[in-house]
Every structure is written in C-alpha cells, then in structure tokens.
C-alpha atoms as a PDB file:
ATOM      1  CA  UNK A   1     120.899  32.401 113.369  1.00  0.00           C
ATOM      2  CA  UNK A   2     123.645  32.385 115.759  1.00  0.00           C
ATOM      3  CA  UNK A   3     124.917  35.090 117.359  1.00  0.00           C
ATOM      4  CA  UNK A   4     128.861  35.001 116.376  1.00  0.00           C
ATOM      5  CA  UNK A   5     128.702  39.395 115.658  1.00  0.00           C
ATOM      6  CA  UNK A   6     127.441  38.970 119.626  1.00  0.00           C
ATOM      7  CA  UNK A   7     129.875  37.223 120.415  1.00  0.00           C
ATOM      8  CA  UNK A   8     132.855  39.348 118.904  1.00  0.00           C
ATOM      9  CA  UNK A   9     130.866  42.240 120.535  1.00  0.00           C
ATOM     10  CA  UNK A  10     131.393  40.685 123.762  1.00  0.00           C
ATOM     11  CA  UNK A  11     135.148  39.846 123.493  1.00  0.00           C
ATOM     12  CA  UNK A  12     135.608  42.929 122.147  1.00  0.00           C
ATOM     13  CA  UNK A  13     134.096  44.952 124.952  1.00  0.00           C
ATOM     14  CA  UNK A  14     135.376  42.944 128.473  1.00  0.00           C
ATOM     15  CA  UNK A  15     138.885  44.024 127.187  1.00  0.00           C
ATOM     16  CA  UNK A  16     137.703  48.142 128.038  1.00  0.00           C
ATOM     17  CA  UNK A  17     135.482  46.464 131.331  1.00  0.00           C
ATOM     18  CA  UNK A  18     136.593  46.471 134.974  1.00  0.00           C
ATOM     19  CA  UNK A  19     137.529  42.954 135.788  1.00  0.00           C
ATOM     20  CA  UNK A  20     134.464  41.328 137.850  1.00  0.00           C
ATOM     21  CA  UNK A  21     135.199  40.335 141.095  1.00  0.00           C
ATOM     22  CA  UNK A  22     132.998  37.482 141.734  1.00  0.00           C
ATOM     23  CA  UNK A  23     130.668  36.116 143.217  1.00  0.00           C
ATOM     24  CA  UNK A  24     130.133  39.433 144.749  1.00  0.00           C
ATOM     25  CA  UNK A  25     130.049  41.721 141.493  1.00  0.00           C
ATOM     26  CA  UNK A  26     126.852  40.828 138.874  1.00  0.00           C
ATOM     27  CA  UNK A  27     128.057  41.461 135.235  1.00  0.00           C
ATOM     28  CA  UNK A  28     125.698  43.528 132.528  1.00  0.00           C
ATOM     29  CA  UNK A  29     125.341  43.868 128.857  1.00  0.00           C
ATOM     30  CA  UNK A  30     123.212  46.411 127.543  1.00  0.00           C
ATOM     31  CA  UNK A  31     122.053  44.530 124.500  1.00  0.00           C
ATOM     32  CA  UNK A  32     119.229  46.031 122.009  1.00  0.00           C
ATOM     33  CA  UNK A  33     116.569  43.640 120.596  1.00  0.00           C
ATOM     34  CA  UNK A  34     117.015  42.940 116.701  1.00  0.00           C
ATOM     35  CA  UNK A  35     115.327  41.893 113.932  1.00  0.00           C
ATOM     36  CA  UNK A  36     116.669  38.023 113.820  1.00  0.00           C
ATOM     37  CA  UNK A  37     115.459  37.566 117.457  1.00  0.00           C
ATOM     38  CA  UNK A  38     111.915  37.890 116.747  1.00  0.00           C
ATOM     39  CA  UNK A  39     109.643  34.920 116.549  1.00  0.00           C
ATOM     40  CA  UNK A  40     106.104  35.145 114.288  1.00  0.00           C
ATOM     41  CA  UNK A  41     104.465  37.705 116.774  1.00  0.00           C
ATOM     42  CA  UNK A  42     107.315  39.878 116.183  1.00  0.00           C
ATOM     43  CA  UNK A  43     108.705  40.325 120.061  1.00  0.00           C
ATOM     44  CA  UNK A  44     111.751  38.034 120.869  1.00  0.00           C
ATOM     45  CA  UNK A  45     111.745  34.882 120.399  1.00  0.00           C
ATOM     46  CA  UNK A  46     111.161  32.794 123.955  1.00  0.00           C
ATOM     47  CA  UNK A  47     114.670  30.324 122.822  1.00  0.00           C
ATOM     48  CA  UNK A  48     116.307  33.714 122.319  1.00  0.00           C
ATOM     49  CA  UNK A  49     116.635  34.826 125.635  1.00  0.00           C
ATOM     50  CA  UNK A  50     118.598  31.366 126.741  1.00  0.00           C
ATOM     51  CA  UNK A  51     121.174  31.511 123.845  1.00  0.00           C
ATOM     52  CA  UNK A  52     121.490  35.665 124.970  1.00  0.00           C
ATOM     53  CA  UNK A  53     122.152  34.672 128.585  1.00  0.00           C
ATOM     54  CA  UNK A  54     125.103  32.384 127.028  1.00  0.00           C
ATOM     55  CA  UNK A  55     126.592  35.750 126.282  1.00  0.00           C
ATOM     56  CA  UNK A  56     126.069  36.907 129.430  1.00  0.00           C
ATOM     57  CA  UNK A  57     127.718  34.268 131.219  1.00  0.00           C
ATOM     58  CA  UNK A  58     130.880  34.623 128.599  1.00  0.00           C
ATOM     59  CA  UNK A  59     131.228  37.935 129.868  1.00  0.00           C
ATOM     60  CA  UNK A  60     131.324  36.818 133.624  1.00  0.00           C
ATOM     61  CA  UNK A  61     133.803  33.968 132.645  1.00  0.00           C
ATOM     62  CA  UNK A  62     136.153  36.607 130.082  1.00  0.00           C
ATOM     63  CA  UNK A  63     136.472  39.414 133.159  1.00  0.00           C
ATOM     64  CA  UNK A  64     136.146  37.774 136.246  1.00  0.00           C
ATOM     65  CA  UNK A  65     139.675  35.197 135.854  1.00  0.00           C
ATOM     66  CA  UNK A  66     137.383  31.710 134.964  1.00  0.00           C
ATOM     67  CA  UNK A  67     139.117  31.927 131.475  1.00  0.00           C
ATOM     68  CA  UNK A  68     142.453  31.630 133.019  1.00  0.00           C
ATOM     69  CA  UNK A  69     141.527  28.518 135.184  1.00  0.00           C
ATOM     70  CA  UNK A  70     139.605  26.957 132.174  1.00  0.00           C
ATOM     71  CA  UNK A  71     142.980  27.541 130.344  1.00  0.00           C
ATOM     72  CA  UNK A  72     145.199  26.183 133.021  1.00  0.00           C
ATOM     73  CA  UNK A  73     142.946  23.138 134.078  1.00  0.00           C
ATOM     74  CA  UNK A  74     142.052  22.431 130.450  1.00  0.00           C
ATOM     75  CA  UNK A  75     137.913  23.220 131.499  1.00  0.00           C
ATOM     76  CA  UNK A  76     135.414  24.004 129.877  1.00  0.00           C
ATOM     77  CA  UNK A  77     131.857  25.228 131.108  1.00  0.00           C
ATOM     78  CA  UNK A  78     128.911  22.978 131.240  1.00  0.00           C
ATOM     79  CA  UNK A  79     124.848  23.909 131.407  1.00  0.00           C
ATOM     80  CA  UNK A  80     123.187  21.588 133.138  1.00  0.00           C
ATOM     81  CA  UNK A  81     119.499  23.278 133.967  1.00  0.00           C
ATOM     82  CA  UNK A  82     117.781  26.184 133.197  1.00  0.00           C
ATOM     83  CA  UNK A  83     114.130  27.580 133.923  1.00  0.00           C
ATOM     84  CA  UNK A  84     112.914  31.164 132.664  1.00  0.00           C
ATOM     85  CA  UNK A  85     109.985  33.273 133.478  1.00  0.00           C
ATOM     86  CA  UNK A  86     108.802  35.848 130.837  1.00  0.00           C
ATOM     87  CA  UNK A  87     107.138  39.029 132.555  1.00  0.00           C
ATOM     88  CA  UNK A  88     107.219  41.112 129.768  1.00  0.00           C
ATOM     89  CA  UNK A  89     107.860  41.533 126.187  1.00  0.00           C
ATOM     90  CA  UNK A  90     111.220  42.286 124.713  1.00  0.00           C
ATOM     91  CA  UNK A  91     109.614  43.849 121.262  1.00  0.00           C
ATOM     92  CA  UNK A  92     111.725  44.936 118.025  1.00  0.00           C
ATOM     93  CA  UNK A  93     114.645  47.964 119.150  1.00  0.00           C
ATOM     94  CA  UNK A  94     113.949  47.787 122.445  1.00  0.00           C
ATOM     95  CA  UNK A  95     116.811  48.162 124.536  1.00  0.00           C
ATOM     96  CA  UNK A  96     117.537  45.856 127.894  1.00  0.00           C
ATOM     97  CA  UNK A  97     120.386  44.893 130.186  1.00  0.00           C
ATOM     98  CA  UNK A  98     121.312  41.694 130.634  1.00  0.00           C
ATOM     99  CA  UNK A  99     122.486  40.916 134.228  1.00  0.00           C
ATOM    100  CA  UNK A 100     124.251  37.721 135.692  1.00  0.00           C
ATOM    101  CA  UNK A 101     125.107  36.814 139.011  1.00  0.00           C
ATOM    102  CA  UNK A 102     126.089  34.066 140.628  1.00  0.00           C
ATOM    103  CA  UNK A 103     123.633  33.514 143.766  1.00  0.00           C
ATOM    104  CA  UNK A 104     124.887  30.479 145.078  1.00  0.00           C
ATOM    105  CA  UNK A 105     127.298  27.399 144.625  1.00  0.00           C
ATOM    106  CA  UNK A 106     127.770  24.205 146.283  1.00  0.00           C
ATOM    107  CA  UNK A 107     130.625  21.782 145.961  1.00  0.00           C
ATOM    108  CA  UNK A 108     129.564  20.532 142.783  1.00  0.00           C
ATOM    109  CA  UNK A 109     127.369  23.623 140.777  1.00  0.00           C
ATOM    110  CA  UNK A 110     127.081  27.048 140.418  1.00  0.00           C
ATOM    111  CA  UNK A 111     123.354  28.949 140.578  1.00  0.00           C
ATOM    112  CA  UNK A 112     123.590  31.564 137.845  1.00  0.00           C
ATOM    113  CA  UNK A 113     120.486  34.260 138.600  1.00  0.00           C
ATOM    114  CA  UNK A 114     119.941  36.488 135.173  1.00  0.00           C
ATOM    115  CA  UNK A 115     117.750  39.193 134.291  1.00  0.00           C
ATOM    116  CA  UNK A 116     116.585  41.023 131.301  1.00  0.00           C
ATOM    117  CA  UNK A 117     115.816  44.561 132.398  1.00  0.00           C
ATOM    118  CA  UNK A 118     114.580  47.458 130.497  1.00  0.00           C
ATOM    119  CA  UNK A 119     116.553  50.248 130.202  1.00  0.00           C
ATOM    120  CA  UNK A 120     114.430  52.985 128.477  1.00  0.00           C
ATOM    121  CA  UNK A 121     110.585  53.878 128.221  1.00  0.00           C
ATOM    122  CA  UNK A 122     107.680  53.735 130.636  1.00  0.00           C
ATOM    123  CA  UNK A 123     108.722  50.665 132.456  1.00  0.00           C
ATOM    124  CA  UNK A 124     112.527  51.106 132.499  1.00  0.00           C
ATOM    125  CA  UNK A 125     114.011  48.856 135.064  1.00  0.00           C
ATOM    126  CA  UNK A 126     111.360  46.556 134.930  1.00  0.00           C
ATOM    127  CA  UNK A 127     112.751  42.774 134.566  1.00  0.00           C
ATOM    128  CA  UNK A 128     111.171  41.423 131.198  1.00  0.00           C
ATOM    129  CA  UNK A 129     112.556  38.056 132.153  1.00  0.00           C
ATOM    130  CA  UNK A 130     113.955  35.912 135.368  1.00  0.00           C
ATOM    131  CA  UNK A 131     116.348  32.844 134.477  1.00  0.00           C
ATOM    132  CA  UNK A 132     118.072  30.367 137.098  1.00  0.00           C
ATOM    133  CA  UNK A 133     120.876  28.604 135.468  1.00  0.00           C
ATOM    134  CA  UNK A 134     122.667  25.109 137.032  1.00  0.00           C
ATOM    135  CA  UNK A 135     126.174  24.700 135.765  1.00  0.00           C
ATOM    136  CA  UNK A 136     129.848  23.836 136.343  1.00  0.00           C
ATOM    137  CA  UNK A 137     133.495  23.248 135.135  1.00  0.00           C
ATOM    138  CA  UNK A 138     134.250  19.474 133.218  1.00  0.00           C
ATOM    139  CA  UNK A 139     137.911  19.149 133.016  1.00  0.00           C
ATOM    140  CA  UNK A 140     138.888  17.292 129.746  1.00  0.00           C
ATOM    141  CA  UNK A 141     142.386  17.099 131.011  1.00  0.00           C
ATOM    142  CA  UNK A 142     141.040  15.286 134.625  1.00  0.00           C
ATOM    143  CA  UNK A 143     138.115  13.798 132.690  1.00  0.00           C
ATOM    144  CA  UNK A 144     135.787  15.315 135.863  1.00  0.00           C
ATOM    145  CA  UNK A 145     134.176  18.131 137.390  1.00  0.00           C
ATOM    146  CA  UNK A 146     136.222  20.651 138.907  1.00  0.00           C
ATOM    147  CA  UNK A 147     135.349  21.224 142.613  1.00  0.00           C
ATOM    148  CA  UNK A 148     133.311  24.811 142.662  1.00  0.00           C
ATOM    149  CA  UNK A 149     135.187  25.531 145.974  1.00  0.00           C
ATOM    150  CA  UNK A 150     138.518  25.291 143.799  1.00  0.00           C
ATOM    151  CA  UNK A 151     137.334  27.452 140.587  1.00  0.00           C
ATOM    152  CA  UNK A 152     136.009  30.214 142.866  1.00  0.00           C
ATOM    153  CA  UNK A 153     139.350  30.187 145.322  1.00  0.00           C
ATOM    154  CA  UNK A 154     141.334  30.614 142.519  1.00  0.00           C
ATOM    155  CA  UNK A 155     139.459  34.136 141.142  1.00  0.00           C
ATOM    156  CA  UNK A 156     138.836  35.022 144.644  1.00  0.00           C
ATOM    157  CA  UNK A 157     141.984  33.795 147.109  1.00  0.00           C
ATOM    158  CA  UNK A 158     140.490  35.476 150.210  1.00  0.00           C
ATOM    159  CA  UNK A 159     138.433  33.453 152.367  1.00  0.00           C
ATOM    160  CA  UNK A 160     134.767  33.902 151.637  1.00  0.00           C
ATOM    161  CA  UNK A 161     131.380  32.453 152.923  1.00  0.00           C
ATOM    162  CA  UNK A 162     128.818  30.607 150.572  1.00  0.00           C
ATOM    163  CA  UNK A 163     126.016  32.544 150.749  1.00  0.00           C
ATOM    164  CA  UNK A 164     122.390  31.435 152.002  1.00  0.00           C
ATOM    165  CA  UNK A 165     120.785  29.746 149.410  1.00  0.00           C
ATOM    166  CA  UNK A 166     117.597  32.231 148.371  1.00  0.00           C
ATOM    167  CA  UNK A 167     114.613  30.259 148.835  1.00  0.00           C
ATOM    168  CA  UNK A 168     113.519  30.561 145.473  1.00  0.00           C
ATOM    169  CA  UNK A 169     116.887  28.452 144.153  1.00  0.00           C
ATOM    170  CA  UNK A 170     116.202  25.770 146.811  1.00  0.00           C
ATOM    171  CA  UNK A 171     112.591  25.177 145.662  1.00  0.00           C
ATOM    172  CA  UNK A 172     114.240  25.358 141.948  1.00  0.00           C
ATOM    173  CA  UNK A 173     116.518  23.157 142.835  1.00  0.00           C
ATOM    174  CA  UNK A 174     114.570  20.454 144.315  1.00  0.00           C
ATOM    175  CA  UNK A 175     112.285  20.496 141.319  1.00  0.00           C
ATOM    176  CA  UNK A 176     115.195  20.057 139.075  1.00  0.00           C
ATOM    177  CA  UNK A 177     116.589  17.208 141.146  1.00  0.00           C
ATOM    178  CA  UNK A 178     112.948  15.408 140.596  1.00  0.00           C
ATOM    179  CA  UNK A 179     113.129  16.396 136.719  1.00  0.00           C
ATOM    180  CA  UNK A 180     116.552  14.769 136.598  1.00  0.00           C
ATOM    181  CA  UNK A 181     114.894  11.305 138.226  1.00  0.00           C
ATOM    182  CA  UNK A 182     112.159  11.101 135.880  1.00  0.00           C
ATOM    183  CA  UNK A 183     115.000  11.064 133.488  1.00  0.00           C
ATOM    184  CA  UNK A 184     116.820   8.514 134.472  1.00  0.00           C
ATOM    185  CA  UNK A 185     117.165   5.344 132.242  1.00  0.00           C
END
C-alpha cells in the first residue's frame, strides 16, 4: 500500500516546522508503526523502512529550500544506492523517529545517514535501524546532474567546508562502486 495519507501528513506538517538549515541540521519525523507495515511475522516489514525513509528525505527537501531549486532548475531527486541494517524490531504501535542527515557530499552525490529510533519503552533511543542513502539532483530542463556544490550553495550561501567523510560511508561507498561494476553491461 502506498503511503499517500504519509505523505499529506508530511506536507502538512513542514508548513508549522522550523526551516532546516542544512547540511548542518538532521530532520525528524516521529512516525508510529501501523497495521499495513507489517510483514507475516507481524513487526514491519524490512521494504517498509526504505519507502518510510522516502518520507524522511521529503521532509529535508520541503523545509530546508531544495524544493525551491528543484522548482527553479526544473530537478528532480534521484536514489541511486541504499544499504540498511536492522538492529531491532519496529513491532505493531510502536512509536520511532525517523532521522535524516546528510553526512557527506561530493561533487556529484549526496550521503543521506537515517535512523529509526525508539522513542518510548525500555529501549527508547535505541536505533532499530541504520540506512546510508546515495543520491542527487537530474535536471530535466539541463538533461544532467546538478553539481552538489551548486544545490547546497544555493540553501546555504555562506561558505562552508565538506565534511570528513565518516569511515563507515567510505567503506560503503567503495562497496557500492564494486556493486555498480558487476553491473555493468
């Protein structure tokens, strides 16, 4: 089932939000764990968690200015990668925060980090779940990629460093690059 009441639940909400100011600021949904994302052993479903961090990453790109640039350059985001580790179990009315931030860019992509976190119970704050996400900005207008150096200068016009890339990401990273190889025709 797709998740268009999420949706509307997001766009409704980052109009009473602070804007983001990214990459510095991580955005967070406090979601709650229903009964159409649960698979046969009745916790949530393992594709679940990917199509719930698209929400996530709507939220970064409605309050942070990205929807603005997509508007003006005619953009529109693209996934390229993602990996996931489950820790524990989001079961049925459990409530979690979803957290996204970006960790690190180069001139082509931007490295999404996002969590699912418990919020109540014995292990509140514990992350349930880790995701890396690879993506960027295709212009349909330019038919290309928009440079990440330009889509984050124009949210964020004061000079600003790329960060170190974590050491985690760069081992993601190269695995990903080898993945993308084997797939090559």
């Amino acid at each position: 089932m797709n998740l268009i009441f999420r949706v509307l639940y997001v766009f409704i909400l980052s109009l009473f939000k602070p804007k983001l100011r990214l990459p510095e600021e991580e955005a967070h949904l406090d979601l709650t764990v229903l009964p159409n994302d649960l698979d046969s052993n009745f916790h949530m479903n393992n594709g679940r968690y990917l199509t719930i961090m698209d929400l996530g990453r709507l939220d970064m790109i409605l309050r942070s200015g990205f929807l603005k640039v997509m508007r003006e350059e005619k953009a529109v985001p693209i996934l390229a990668s993602a990996t996931i580790r489950y820790r524990l179990s989001l079961d049925p009315w459990m409530s979690y925060r979803l957290s996204s931030k970006i960790i690190w860019w180069d001139e082509k992509w931007l490295y999404i980090e996002q969590r699912f976190i418990l919020n109540k119970g014995d292990k509140a704050g514990a992350v349930a779940a880790i995701a890396l996400v690879k993506g960027n900005f295709y212009s349909r207008r330019d038919k290309a990629v928009l440079p990440t150096t330009q889509i984050i200068q124009s949210i964020h016009p004061e000079p600003l460093t790329i960060p170190e890339c974590p050491a985690h990401l760069k081992k993601w990273i190269e695995t990903d690059q080898e993945m993308r190889e084997v797939t090559k025709l």
